[in-house]
Protein backbone atom coordinates (compact mmCIF):
# COMPACT_ATOMS: atom_id res chain seq x y z
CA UNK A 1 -82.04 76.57 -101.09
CA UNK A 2 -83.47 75.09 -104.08
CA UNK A 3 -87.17 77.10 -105.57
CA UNK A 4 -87.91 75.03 -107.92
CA UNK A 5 -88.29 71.77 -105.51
CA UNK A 6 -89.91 74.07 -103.22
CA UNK A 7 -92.33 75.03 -105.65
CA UNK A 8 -93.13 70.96 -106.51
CA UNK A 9 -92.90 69.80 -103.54
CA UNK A 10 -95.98 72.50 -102.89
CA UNK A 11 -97.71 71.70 -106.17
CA UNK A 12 -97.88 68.40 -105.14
CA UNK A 13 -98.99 68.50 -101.88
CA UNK A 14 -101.90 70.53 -103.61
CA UNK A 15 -102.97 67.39 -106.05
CA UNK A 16 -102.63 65.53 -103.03
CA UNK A 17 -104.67 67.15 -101.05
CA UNK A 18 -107.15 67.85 -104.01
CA UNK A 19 -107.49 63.96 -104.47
CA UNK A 20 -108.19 63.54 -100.82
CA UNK A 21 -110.45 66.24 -100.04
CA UNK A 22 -114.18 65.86 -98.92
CA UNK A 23 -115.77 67.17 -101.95
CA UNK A 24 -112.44 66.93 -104.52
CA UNK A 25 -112.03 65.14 -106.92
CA UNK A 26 -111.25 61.80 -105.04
CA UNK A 27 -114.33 61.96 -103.54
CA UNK A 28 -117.14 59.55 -105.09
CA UNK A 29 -119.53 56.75 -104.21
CA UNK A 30 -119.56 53.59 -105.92
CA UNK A 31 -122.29 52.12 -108.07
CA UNK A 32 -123.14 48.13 -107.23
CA UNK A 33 -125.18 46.55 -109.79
CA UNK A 34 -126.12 42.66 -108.93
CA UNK A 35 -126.24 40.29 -111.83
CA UNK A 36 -127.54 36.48 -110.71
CA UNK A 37 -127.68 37.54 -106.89
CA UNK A 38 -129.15 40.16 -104.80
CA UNK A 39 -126.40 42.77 -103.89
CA UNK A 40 -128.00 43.21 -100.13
CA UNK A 41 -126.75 39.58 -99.47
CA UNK A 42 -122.96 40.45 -100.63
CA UNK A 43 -122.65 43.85 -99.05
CA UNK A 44 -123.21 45.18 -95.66
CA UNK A 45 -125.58 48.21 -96.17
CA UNK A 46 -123.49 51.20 -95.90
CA UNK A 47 -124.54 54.30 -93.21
CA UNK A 48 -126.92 57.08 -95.42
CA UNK A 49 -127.46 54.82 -98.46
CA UNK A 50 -130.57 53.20 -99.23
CA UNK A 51 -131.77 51.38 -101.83
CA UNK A 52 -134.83 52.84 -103.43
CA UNK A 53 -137.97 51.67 -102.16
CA UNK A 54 -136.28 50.83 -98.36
CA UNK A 55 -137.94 53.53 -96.56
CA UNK A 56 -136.63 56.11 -93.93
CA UNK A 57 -133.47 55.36 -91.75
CA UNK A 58 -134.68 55.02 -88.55
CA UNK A 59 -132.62 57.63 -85.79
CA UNK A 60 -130.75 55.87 -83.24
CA UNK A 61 -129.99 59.04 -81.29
CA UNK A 62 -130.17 59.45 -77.79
């Protein structure tokens, strides 16, 4: 048996999962900024994000 590649293989499954996480440090949003042409007409709108201004999201629960 070998500790020491135990013990990396484990630390990096840790990072890994860190990066990858809900809520780690992978996890972020991404800021769009349109310059010449409104960003609404180059990306879809994306679930829970709305532009300020666009009022409520309207429930489409049963």
């Amino acid at each position: 048996s070998d500790p020491a590649a135990y013990v990396r293989a484990l630390a990096g499954a840790g990072e890994a999962a860190e990066l990858t996480a809900a809520g780690g440090l992978g996890d972020f949003d991404w800021l769009v900024h349109g310059v010449g042409v409104p960003v609404d007409r180059v990306l879809p709108p994306s679930a829970g994000h709305r532009p300020p201004g666009a009022g409520a999201v309207a429930d489409s629960g049963p």
